[in-house]
C-alpha atoms as a PDB file:
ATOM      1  CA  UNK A   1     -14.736 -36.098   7.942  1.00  0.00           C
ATOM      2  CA  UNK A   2     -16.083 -39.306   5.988  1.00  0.00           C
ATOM      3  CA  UNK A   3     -15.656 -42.856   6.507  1.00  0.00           C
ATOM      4  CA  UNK A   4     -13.253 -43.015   3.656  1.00  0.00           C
ATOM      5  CA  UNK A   5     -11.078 -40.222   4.575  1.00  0.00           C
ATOM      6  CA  UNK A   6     -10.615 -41.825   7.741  1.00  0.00           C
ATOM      7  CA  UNK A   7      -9.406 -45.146   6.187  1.00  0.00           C
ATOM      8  CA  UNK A   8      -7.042 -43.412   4.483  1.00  0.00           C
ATOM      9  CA  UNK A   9      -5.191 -42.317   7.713  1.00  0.00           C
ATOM     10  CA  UNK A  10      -2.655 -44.015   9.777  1.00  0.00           C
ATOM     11  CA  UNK A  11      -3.487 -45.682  13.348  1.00  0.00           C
ATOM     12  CA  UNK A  12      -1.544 -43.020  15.234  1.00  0.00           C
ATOM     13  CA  UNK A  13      -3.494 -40.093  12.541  1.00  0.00           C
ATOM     14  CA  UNK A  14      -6.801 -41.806  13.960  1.00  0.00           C
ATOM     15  CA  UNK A  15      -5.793 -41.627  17.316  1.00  0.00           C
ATOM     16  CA  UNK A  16      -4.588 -38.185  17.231  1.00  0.00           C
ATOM     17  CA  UNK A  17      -8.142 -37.206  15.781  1.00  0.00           C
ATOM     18  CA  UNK A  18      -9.805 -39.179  18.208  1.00  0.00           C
ATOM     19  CA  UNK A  19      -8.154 -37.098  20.908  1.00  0.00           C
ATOM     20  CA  UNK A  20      -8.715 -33.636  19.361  1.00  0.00           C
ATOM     21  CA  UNK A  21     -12.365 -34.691  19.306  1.00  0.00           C
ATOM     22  CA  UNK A  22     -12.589 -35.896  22.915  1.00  0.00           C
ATOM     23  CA  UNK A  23     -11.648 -32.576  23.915  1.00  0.00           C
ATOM     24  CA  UNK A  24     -13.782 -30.685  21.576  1.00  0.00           C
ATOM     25  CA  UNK A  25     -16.616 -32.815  23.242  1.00  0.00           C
ATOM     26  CA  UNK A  26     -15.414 -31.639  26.748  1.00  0.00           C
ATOM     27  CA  UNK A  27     -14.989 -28.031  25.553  1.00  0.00           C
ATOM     28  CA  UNK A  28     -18.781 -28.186  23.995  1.00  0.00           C
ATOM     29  CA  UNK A  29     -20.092 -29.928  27.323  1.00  0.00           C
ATOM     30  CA  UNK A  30     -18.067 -26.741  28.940  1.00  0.00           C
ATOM     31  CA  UNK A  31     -20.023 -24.643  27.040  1.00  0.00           C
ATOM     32  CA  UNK A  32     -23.050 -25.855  27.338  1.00  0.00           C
ATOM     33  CA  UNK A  33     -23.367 -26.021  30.812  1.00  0.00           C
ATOM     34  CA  UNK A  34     -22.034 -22.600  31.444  1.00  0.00           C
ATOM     35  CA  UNK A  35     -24.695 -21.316  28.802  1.00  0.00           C
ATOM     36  CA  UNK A  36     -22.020 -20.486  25.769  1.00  0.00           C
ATOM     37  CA  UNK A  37     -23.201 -22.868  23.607  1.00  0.00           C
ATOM     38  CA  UNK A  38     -24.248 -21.610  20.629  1.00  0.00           C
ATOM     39  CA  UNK A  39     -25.012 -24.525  17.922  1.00  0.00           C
ATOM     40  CA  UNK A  40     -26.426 -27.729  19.974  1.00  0.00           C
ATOM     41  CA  UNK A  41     -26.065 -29.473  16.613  1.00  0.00           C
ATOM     42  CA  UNK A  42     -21.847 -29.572  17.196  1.00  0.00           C
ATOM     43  CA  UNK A  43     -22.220 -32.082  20.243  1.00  0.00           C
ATOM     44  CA  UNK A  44     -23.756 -34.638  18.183  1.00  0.00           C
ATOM     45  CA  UNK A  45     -22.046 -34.195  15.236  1.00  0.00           C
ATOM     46  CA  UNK A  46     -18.627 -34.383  17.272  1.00  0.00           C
ATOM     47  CA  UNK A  47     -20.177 -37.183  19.137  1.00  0.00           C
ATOM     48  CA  UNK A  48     -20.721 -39.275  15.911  1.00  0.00           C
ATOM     49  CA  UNK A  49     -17.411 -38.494  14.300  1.00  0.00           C
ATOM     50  CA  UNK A  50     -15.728 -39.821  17.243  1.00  0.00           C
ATOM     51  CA  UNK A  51     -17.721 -43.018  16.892  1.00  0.00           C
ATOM     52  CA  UNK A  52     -17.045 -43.259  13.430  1.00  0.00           C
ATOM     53  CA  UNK A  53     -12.840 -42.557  14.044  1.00  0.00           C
ATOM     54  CA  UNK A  54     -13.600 -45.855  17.085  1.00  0.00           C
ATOM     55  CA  UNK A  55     -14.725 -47.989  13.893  1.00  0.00           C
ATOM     56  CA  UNK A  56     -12.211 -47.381  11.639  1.00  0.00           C
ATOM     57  CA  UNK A  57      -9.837 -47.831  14.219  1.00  0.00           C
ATOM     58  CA  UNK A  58     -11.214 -51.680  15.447  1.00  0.00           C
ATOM     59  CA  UNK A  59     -11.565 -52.190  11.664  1.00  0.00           C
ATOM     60  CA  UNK A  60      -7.948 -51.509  11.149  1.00  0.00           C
ATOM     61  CA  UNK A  61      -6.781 -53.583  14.300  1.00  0.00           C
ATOM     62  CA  UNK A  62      -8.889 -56.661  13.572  1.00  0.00           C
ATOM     63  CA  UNK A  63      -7.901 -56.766   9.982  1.00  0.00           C
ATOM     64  CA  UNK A  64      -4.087 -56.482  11.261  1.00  0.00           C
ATOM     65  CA  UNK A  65      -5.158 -59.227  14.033  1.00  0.00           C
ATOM     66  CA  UNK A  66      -6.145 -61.423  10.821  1.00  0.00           C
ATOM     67  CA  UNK A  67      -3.022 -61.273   8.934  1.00  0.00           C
END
């Protein structure tokens, strides 16, 4: 999902996705170290998106802070 798709959502949207990729992170660590894991290239790529849903979300609380 991009940067600007993501400022499009809500707080609680954000949150929600932030959650639903925390656990896909835990299931793909699961996976991993059991020997499932398929495509290594998911962990980042879940790792990043969850960064990027953390940055929209400060962006969205500092800019509320501001007002």
């Amino acid at each position: 999902m991009s940067a600007a798709e993501l400022k499009n959502k809500t707080p609680d949207q954000l949150r929600e996705e932030l959650a639903n990729l925390k656990k896909e992170q835990f299931n793909l660590r699961f996976q991993a170290a059991t020997g499932q894991l398929e495509n290594t290239a998911r962990m980042k790529a879940a790792r990043r998106e969850a960064a990027r849903v953390k940055t929209i979300l400060n962006q969205k609380a500092a800019e509320a802070a501001a007002e």
